[in-house]
Protein backbone atom coordinates (compact mmCIF):
# COMPACT_ATOMS: atom_id res chain seq x y z
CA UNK A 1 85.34 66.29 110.84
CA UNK A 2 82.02 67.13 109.34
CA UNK A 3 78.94 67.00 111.61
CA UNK A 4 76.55 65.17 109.60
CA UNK A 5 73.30 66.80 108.38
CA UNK A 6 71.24 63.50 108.58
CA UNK A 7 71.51 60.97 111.82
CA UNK A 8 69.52 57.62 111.87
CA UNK A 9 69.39 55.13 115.02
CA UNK A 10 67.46 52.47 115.76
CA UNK A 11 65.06 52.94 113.62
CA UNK A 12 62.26 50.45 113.34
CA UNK A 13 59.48 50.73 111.10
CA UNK A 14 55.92 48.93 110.18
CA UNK A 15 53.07 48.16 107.94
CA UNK A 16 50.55 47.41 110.17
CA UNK A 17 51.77 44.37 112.66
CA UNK A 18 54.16 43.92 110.14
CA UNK A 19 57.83 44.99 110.77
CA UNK A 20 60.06 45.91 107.69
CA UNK A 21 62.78 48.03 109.26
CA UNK A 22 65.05 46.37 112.36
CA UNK A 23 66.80 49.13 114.04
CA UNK A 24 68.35 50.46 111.28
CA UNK A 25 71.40 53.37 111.44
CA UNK A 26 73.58 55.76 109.37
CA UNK A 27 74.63 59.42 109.15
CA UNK A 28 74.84 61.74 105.86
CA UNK A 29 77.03 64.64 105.89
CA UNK A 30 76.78 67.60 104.34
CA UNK A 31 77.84 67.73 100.44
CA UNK A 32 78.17 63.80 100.99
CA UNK A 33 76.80 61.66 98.66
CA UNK A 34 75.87 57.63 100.39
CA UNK A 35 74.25 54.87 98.46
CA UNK A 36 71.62 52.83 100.07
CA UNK A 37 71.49 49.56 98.35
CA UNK A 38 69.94 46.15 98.71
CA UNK A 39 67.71 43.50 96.56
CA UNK A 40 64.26 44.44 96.11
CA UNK A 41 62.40 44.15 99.40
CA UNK A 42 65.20 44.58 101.34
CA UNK A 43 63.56 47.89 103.01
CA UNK A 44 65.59 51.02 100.94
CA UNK A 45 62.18 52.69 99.91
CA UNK A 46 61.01 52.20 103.35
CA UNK A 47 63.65 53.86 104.78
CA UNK A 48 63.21 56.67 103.00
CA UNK A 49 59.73 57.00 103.68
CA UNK A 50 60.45 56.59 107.20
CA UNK A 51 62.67 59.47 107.09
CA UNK A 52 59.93 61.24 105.19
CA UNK A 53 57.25 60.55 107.79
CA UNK A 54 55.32 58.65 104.93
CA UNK A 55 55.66 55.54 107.25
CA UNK A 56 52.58 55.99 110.00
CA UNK A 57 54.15 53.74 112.63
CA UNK A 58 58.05 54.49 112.99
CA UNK A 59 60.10 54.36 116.00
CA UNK A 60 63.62 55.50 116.90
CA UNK A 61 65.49 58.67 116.06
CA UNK A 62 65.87 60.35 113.25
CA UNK A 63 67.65 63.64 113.48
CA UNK A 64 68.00 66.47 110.57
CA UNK A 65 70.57 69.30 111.20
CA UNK A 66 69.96 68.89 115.48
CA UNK A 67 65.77 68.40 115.00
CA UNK A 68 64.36 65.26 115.84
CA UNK A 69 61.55 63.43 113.11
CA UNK A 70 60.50 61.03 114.10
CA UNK A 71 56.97 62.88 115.58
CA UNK A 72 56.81 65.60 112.56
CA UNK A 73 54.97 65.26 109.60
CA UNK A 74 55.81 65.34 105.80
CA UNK A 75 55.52 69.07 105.29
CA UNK A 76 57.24 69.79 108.06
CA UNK A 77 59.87 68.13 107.38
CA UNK A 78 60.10 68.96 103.89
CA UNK A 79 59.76 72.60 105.74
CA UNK A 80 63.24 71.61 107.61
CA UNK A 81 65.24 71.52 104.05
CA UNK A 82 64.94 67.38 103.37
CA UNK A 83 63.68 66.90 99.96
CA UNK A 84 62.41 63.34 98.54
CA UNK A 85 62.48 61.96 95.09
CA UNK A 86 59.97 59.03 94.97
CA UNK A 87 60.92 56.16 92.50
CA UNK A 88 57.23 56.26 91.06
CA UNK A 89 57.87 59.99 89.77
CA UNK A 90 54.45 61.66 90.72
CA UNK A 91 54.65 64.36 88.18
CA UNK A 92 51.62 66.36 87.21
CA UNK A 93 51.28 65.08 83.86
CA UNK A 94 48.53 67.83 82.56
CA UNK A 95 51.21 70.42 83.57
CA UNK A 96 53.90 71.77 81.51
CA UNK A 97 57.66 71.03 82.76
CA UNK A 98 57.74 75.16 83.81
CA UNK A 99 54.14 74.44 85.46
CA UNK A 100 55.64 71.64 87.36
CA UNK A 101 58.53 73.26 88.53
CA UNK A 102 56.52 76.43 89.50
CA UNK A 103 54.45 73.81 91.75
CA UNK A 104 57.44 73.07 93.82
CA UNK A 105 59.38 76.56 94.23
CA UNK A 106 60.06 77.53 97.66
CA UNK A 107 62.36 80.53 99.06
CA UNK A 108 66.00 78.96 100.25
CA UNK A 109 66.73 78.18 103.74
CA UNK A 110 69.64 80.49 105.17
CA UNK A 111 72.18 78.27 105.87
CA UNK A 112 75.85 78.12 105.80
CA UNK A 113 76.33 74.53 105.32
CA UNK A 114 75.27 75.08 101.26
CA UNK A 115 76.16 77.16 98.42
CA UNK A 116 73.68 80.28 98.55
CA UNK A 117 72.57 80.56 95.04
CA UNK A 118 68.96 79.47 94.86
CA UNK A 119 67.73 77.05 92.39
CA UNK A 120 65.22 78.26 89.41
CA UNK A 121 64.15 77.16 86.19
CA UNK A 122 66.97 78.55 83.99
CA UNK A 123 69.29 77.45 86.49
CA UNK A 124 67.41 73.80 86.54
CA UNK A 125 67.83 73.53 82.58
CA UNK A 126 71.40 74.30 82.64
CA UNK A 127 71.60 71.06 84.74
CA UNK A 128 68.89 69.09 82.69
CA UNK A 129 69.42 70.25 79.09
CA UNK A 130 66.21 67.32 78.37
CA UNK A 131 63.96 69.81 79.83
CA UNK A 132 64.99 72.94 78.77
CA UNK A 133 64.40 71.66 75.61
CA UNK A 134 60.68 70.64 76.97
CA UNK A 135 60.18 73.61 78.94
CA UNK A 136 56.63 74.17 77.34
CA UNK A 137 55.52 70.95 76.70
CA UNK A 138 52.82 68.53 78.56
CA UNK A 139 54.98 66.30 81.51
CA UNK A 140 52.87 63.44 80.22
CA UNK A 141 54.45 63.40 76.71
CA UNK A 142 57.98 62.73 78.38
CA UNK A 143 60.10 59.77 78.41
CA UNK A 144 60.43 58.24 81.90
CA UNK A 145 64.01 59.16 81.95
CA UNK A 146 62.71 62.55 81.32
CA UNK A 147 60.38 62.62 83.92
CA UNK A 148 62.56 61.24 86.29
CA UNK A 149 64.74 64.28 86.07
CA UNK A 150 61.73 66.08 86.19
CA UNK A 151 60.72 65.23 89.24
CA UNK A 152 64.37 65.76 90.91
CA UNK A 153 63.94 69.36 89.42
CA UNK A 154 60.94 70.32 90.79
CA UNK A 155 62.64 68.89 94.44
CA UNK A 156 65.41 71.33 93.89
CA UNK A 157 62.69 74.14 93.16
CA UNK A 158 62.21 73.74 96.97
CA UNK A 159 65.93 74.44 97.69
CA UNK A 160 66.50 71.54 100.02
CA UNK A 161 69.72 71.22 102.11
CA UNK A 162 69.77 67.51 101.51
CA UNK A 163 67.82 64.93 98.96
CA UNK A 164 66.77 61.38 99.27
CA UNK A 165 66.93 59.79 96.00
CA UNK A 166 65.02 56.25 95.28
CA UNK A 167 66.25 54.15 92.73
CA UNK A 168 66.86 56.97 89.97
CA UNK A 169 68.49 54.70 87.90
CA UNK A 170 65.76 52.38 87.66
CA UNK A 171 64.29 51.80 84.18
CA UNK A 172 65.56 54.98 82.35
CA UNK A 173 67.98 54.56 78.94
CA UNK A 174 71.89 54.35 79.56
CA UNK A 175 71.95 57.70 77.92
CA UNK A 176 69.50 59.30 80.95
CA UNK A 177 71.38 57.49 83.25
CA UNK A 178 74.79 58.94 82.58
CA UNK A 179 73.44 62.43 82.87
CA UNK A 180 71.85 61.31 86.08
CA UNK A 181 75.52 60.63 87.36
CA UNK A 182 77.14 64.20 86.02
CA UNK A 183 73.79 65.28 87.94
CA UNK A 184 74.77 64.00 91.23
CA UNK A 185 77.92 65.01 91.20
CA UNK A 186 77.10 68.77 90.46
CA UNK A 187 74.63 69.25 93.36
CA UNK A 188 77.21 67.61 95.56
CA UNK A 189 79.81 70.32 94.19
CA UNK A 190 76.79 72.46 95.21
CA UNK A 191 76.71 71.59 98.65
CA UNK A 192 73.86 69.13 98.65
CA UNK A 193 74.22 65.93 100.53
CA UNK A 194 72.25 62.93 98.72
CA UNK A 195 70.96 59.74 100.40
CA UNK A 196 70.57 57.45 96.85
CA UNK A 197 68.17 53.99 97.30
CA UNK A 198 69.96 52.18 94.40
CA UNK A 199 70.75 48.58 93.58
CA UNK A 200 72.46 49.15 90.76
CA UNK A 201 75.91 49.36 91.75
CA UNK A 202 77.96 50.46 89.15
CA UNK A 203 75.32 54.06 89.16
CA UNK A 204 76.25 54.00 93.22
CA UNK A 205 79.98 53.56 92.56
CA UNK A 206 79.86 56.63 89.86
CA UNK A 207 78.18 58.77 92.20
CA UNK A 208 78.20 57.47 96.27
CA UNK A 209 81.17 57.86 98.59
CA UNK A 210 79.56 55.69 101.15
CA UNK A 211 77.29 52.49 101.17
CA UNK A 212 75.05 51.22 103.55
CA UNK A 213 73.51 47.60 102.53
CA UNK A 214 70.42 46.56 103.70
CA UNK A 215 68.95 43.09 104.22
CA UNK A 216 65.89 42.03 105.15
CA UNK A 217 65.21 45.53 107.20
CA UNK A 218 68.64 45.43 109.15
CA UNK A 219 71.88 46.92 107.90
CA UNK A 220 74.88 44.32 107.07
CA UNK A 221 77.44 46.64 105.18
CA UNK A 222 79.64 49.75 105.99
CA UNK A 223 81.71 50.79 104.43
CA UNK A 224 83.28 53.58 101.52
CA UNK A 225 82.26 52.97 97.99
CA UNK A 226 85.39 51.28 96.88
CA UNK A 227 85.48 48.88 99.84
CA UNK A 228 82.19 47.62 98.42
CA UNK A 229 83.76 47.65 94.71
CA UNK A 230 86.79 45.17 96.03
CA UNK A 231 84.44 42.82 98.68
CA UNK A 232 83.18 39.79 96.29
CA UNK A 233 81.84 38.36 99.25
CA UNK A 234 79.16 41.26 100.48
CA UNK A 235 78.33 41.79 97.19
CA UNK A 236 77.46 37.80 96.18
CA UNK A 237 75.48 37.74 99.66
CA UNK A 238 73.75 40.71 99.30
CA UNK A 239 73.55 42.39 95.83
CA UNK A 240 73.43 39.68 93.57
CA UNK A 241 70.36 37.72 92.80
């Protein structure tokens, strides 16, 4: 079996004296692809911020290829291979798409556990025909599907060993969504391993082996993709609104 690249336990996190995350666990292996999912509020961004370090009060473990987290900060851990594609985009919106990708290029991390050819622009708009299209032109003329995949191109730029994804599906066109999916499934063919924030679950069942469901900070489902697919019951109680 797989060691997994990604181990969370008992993690708790706050916003001040408030608590959002209750001990909260689960493992990503390498090339794996596992949906988080839950109603809004339910704690999926925070999670990923946690693992981030973009949460200032966090406690618990939270282990990336045998190095512990929970006391680094964001660069370093973005320094350790773990990339992070926030919901809200953050683009430079002055820049051109080339400018923005330039912004996030790092040299690859030598590592066995992913396929060694680095990512790079022309490499980037094989994968995202949209932008190869809009190589030259200002990131604030995009669509939001566009910059969406913008923004998870200039993550790969950094040639991270694993991704957290937060709601990419979120408020793009059907059309940007479906290349989102044939997305996911080429960087896990790639080696990648994906932690997706999604409540959307027919996007998680195209693309996620794995779901974890969260509720009210604590998780409440485990299971593989297709258990959640065939479980009425988990999904009236905590997907549906």
């Amino acid at each position: 079996m797989t060691e997994p690249f990604l181990v969370v336990s008992g993690l708790d996190a706050f916003y001040g004296a408030a608590q959002i995350l209750f001990s909260v666990g689960f493992e990503l292996a390498p090339g794996e692809v596992v949906a988080l999912m839950g109603r809004n509020g339910a704690g999926k961004t925070t999670t990923l911020e946690s693992i981030m370090g973009l949460v200032a009060r966090r406690t618990g473990s939270i282990v990336f290829r045998g190095r512990e987290l929970v006391r680094l900060r964001p660069y370093e851990i973005a320094r350790l291979g773990l990339g992070f594609v926030p919901e809200d985009r953050r683009i430079f919106t002055d820049l051109t798409v080339l400018e923005n990708l330039e912004v996030g290029r790092r040299r690859p991390m030598q590592s066995s556990e992913t396929a060694s050819e680095p990512w790079t622009p022309e490499r980037l708009f094989q994968l995202f025909p949209n932008l190869a299209e809009a190589r030259n032109r200002s990131a604030g003329r995009m669509s939001g599907g566009e910059q969406q995949m913008l923004t998870i191109a200039r993550t790969l730029m950094g040639n991270p060993l694993a991704i957290l994804l937060d709601e990419p599906s979120e408020g793009i066109a059907p059309i940007i969504v479906d290349q989102m999916i044939g997305m996911i499934a080429e960087l896990k063919r790639s080696g990648v391993a994906i932690l997706v924030s999604e409540q959307n679950l027919p996007f998680a069942a195209a693309v996620a082996d794995r779901a974890y469901i969260l509720e009210h900070g604590q998780i409440k489902f485990t299971d593989d993709i297709r258990s959640l697919i065939q479980n009425e019951e988990a999904r009236r109680a905590y997907l549906e609104l």
